[in-house]
C-alpha atoms as a PDB file:
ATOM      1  CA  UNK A   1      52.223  23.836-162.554  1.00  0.00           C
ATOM      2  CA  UNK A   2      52.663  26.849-164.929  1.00  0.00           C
ATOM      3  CA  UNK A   3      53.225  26.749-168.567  1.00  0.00           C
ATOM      4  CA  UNK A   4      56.529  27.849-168.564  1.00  0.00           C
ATOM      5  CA  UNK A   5      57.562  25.263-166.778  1.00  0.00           C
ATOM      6  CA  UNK A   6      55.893  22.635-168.889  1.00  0.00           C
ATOM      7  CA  UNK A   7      57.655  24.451-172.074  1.00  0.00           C
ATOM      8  CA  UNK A   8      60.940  24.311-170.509  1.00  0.00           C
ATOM      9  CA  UNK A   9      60.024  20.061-170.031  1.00  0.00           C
ATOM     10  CA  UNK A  10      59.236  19.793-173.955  1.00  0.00           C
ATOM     11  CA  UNK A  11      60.830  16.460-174.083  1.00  0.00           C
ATOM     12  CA  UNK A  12      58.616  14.886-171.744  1.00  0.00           C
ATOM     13  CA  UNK A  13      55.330  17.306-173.368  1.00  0.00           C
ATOM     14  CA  UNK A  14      53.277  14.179-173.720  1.00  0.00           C
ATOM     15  CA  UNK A  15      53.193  12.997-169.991  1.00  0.00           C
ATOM     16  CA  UNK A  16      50.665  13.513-167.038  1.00  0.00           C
ATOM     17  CA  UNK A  17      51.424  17.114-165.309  1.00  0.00           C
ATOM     18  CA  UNK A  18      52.284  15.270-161.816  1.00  0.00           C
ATOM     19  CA  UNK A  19      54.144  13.276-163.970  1.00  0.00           C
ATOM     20  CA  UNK A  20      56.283  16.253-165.514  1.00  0.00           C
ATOM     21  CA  UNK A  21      55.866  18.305-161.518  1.00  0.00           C
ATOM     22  CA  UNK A  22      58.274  15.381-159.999  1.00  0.00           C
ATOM     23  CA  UNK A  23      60.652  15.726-162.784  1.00  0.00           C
ATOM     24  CA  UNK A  24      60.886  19.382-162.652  1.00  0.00           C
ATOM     25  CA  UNK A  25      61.655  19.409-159.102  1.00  0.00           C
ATOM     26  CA  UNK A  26      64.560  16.360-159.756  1.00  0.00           C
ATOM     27  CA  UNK A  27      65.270  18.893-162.164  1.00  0.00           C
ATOM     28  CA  UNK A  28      65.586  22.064-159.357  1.00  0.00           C
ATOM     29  CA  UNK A  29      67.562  20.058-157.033  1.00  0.00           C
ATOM     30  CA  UNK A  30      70.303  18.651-159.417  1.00  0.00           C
ATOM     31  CA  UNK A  31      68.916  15.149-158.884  1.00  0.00           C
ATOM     32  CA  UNK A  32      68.511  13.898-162.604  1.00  0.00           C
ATOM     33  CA  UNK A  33      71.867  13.295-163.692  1.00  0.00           C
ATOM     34  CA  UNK A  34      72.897  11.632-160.582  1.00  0.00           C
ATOM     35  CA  UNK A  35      69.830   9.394-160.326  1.00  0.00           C
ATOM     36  CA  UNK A  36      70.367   8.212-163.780  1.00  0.00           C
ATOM     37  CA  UNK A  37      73.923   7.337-163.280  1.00  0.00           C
ATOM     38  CA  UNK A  38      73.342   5.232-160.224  1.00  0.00           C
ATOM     39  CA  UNK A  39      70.429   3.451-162.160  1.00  0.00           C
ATOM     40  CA  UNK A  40      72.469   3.382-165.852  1.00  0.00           C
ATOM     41  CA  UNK A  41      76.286   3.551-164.328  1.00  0.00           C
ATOM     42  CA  UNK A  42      78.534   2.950-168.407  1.00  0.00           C
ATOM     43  CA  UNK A  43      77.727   3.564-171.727  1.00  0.00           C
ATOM     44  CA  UNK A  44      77.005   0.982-174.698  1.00  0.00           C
ATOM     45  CA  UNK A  45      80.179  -0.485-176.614  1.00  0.00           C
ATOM     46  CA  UNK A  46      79.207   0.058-180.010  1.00  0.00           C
ATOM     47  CA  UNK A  47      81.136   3.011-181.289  1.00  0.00           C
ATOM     48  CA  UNK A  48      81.341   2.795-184.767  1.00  0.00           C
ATOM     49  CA  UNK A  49      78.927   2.768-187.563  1.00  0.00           C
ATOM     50  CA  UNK A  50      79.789  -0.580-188.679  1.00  0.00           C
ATOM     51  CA  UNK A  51      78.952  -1.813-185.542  1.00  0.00           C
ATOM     52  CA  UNK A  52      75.888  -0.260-185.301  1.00  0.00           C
ATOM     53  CA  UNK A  53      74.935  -1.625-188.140  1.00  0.00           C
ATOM     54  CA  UNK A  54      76.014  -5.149-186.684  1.00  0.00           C
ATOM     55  CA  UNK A  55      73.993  -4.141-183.243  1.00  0.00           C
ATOM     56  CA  UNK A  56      70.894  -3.402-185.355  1.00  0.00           C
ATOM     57  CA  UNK A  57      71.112  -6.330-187.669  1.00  0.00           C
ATOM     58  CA  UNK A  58      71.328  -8.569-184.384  1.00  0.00           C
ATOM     59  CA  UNK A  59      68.071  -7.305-183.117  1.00  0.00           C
ATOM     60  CA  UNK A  60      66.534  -7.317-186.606  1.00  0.00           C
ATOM     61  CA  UNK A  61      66.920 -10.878-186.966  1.00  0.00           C
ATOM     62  CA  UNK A  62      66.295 -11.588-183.428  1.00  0.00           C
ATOM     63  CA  UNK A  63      62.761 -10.547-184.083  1.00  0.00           C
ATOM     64  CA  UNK A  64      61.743  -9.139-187.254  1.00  0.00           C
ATOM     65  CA  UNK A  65      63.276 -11.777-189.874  1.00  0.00           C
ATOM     66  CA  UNK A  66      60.825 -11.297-192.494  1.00  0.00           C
ATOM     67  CA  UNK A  67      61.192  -7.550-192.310  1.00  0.00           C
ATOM     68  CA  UNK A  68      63.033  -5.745-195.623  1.00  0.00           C
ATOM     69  CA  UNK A  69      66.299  -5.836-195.450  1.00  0.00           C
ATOM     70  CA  UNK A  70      68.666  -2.680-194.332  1.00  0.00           C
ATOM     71  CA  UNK A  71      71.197  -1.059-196.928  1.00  0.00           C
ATOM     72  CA  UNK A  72      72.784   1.663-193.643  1.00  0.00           C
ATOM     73  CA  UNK A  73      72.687   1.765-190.537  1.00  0.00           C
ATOM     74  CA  UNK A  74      74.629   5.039-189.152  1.00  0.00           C
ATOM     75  CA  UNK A  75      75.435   7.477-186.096  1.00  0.00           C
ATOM     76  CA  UNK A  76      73.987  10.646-187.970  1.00  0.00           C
ATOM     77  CA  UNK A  77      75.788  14.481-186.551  1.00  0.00           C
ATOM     78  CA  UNK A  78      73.532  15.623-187.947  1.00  0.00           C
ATOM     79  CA  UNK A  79      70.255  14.711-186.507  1.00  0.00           C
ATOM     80  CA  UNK A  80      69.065  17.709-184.016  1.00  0.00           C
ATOM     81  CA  UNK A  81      67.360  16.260-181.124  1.00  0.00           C
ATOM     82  CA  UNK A  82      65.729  19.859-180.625  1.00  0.00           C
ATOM     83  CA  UNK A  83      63.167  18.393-183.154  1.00  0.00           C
ATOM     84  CA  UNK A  84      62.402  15.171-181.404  1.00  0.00           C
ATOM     85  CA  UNK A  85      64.227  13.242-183.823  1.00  0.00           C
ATOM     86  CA  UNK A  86      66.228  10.325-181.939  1.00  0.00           C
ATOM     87  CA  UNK A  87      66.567   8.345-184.350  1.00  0.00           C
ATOM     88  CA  UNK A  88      65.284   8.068-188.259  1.00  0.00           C
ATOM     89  CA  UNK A  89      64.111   5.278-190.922  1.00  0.00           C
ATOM     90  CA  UNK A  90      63.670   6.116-194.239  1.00  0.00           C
ATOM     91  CA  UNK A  91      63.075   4.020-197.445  1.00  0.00           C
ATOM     92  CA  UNK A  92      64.639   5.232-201.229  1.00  0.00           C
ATOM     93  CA  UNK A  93      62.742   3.749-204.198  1.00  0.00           C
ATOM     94  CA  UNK A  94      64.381   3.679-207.363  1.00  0.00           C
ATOM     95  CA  UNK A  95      63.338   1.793-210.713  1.00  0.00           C
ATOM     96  CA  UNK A  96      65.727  -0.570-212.407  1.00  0.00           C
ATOM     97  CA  UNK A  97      63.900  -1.680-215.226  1.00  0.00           C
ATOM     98  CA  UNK A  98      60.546  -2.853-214.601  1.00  0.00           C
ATOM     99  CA  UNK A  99      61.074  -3.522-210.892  1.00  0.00           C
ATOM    100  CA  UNK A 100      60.637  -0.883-207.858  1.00  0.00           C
ATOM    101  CA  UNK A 101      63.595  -1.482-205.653  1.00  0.00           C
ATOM    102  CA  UNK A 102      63.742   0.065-202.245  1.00  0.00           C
ATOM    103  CA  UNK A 103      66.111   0.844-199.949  1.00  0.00           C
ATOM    104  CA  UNK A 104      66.027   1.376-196.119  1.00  0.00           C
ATOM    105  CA  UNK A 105      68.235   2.985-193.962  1.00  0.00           C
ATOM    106  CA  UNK A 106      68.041   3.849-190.308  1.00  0.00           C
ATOM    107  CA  UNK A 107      70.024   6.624-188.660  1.00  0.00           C
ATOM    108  CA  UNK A 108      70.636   7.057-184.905  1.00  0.00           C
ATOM    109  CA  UNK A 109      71.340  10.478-183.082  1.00  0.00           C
ATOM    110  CA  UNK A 110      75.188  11.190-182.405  1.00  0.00           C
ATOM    111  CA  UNK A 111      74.388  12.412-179.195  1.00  0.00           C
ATOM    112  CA  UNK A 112      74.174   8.210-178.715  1.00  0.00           C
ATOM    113  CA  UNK A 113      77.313   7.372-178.836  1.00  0.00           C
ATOM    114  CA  UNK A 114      77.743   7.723-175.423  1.00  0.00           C
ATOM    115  CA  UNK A 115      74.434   6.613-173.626  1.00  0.00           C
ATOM    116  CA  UNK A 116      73.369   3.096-171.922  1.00  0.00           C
ATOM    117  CA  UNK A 117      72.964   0.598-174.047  1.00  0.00           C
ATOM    118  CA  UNK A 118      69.540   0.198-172.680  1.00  0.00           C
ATOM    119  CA  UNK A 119      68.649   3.649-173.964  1.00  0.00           C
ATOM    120  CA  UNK A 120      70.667   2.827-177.780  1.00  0.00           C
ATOM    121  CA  UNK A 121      68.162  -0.406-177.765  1.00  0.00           C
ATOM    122  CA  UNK A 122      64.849   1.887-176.805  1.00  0.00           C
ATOM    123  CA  UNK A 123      65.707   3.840-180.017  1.00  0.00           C
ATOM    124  CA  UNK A 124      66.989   1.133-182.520  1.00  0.00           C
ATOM    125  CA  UNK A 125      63.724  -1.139-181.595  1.00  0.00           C
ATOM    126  CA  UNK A 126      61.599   1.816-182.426  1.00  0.00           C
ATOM    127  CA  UNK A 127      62.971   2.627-185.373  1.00  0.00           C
ATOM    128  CA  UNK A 128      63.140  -1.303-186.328  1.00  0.00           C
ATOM    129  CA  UNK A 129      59.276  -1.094-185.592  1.00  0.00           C
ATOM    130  CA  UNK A 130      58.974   1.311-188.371  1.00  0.00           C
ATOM    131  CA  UNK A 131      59.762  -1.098-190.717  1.00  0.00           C
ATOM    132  CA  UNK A 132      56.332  -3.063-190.272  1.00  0.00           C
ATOM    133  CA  UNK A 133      54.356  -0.216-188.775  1.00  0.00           C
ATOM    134  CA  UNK A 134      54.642   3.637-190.488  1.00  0.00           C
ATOM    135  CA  UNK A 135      52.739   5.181-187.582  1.00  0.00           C
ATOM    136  CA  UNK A 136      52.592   5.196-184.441  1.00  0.00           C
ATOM    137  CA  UNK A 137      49.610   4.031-183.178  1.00  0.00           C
ATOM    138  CA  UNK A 138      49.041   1.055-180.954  1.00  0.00           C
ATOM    139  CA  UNK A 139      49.899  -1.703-183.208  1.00  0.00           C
ATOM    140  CA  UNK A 140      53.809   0.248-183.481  1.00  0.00           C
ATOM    141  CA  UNK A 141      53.873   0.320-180.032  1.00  0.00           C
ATOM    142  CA  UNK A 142      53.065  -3.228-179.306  1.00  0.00           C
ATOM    143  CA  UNK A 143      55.631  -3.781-181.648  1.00  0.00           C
ATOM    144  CA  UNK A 144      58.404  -1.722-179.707  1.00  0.00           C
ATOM    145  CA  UNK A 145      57.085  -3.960-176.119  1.00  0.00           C
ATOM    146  CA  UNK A 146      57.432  -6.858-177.962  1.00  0.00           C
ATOM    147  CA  UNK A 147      61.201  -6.345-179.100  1.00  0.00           C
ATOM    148  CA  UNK A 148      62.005  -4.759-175.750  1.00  0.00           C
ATOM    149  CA  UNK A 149      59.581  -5.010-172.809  1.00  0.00           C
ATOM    150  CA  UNK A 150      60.730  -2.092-170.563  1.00  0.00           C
ATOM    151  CA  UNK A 151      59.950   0.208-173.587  1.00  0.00           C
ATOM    152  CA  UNK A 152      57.741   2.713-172.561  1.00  0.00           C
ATOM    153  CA  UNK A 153      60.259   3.677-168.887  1.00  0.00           C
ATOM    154  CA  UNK A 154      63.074   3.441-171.185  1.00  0.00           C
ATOM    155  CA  UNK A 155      61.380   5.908-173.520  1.00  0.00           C
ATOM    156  CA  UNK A 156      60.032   7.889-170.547  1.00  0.00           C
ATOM    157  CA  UNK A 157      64.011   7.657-168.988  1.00  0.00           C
ATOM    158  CA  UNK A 158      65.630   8.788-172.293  1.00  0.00           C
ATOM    159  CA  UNK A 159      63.665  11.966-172.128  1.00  0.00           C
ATOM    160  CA  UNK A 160      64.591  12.376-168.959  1.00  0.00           C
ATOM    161  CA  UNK A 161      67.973  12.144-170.124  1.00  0.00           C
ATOM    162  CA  UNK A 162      67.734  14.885-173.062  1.00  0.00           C
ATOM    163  CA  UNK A 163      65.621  17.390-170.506  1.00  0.00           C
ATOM    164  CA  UNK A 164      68.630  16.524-168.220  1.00  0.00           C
ATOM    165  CA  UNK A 165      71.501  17.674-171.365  1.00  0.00           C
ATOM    166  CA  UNK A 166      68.840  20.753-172.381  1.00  0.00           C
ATOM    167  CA  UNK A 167      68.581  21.993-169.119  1.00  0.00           C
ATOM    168  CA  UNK A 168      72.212  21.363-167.557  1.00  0.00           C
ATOM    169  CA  UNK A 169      74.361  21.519-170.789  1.00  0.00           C
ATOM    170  CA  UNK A 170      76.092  18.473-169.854  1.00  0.00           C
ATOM    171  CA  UNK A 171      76.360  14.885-171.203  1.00  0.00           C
ATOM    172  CA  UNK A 172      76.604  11.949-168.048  1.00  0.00           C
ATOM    173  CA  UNK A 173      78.355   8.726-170.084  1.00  0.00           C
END
């Protein structure tokens, strides 16, 4: 496989070439789109930030109960998947007196409105996971498998998914 065609892949940069050759060639012969809406046929339900918020509290108790607690949860526009950003966490300290409050927010691509909602809980678990692991390293991702065991294909079927929108120009759900 040439370079060009593993630049043109960048969502999927991190997998085995054979691995990124049979996606290419779904890729050539139209096959992506239709393959994922056989396997993932309707989007998720949750359409407004407030239910997000609901959707991700859900989880978050589900499994991380001792975990700090969330001030926002919100469908961001403005997140730009061209820079691998599906989803972000972030955490606002402030002093009130002689106390360091934080606050944490998380912040999910709008571009996920309209997806499965097996790929909206791949990206809320890993951004929950930030919340008791800052990196990713093995311990995060042991994290993500715990919340949602099909993880990793999810993961690996989301970026199929944004190769699929970068390439085509077209949104499926």
């Amino acid at each position: 496989m040439n370079s060009v065609a593993f630049k043109a892949l960048k969502f999927l940069a991190g997998y085995p070439p054979g691995t990124v050759l049979q996606v290419q060639e779904m890729l050539d012969r139209g096959r992506i789109g239709p393959w994922l809406l056989e396997k993932y046929p309707q989007a998720h339900s949750v359409r407004t930030d407030r239910g997000l918020f609901d959707y991700v509290q859900a989880l978050k108790s589900e499994h991380l109960r001792g975990a700090d607690p969330l001030a926002k949860v919100a469908f961001d526009s403005k997140l730009r998947i061209v820079q691998h950003a599906l989803g972000t966490h972030t955490t606002v300290s402030r002093v009130q007196g002689s106390k360091l409050k934080a606050k944490r927010e998380i912040r999910v691509a709008s571009l996920f409105k309209d997806c499965p909602p097996e790929f909206l809980k791949m990206i809320v678990v890993h951004e929950l996971a930030h919340l008791r692991e800052r990196n990713h390293d093995k311990a995060f991702y042991q994290l993500c498998s715990y919340m949602e065991p099909n993880y990793h294909q999810l993961e690996f079927e989301l970026r199929m998914y944004l190769t699929h929108v970068e390439q085509e120009g077209t949104r499926l759900w």
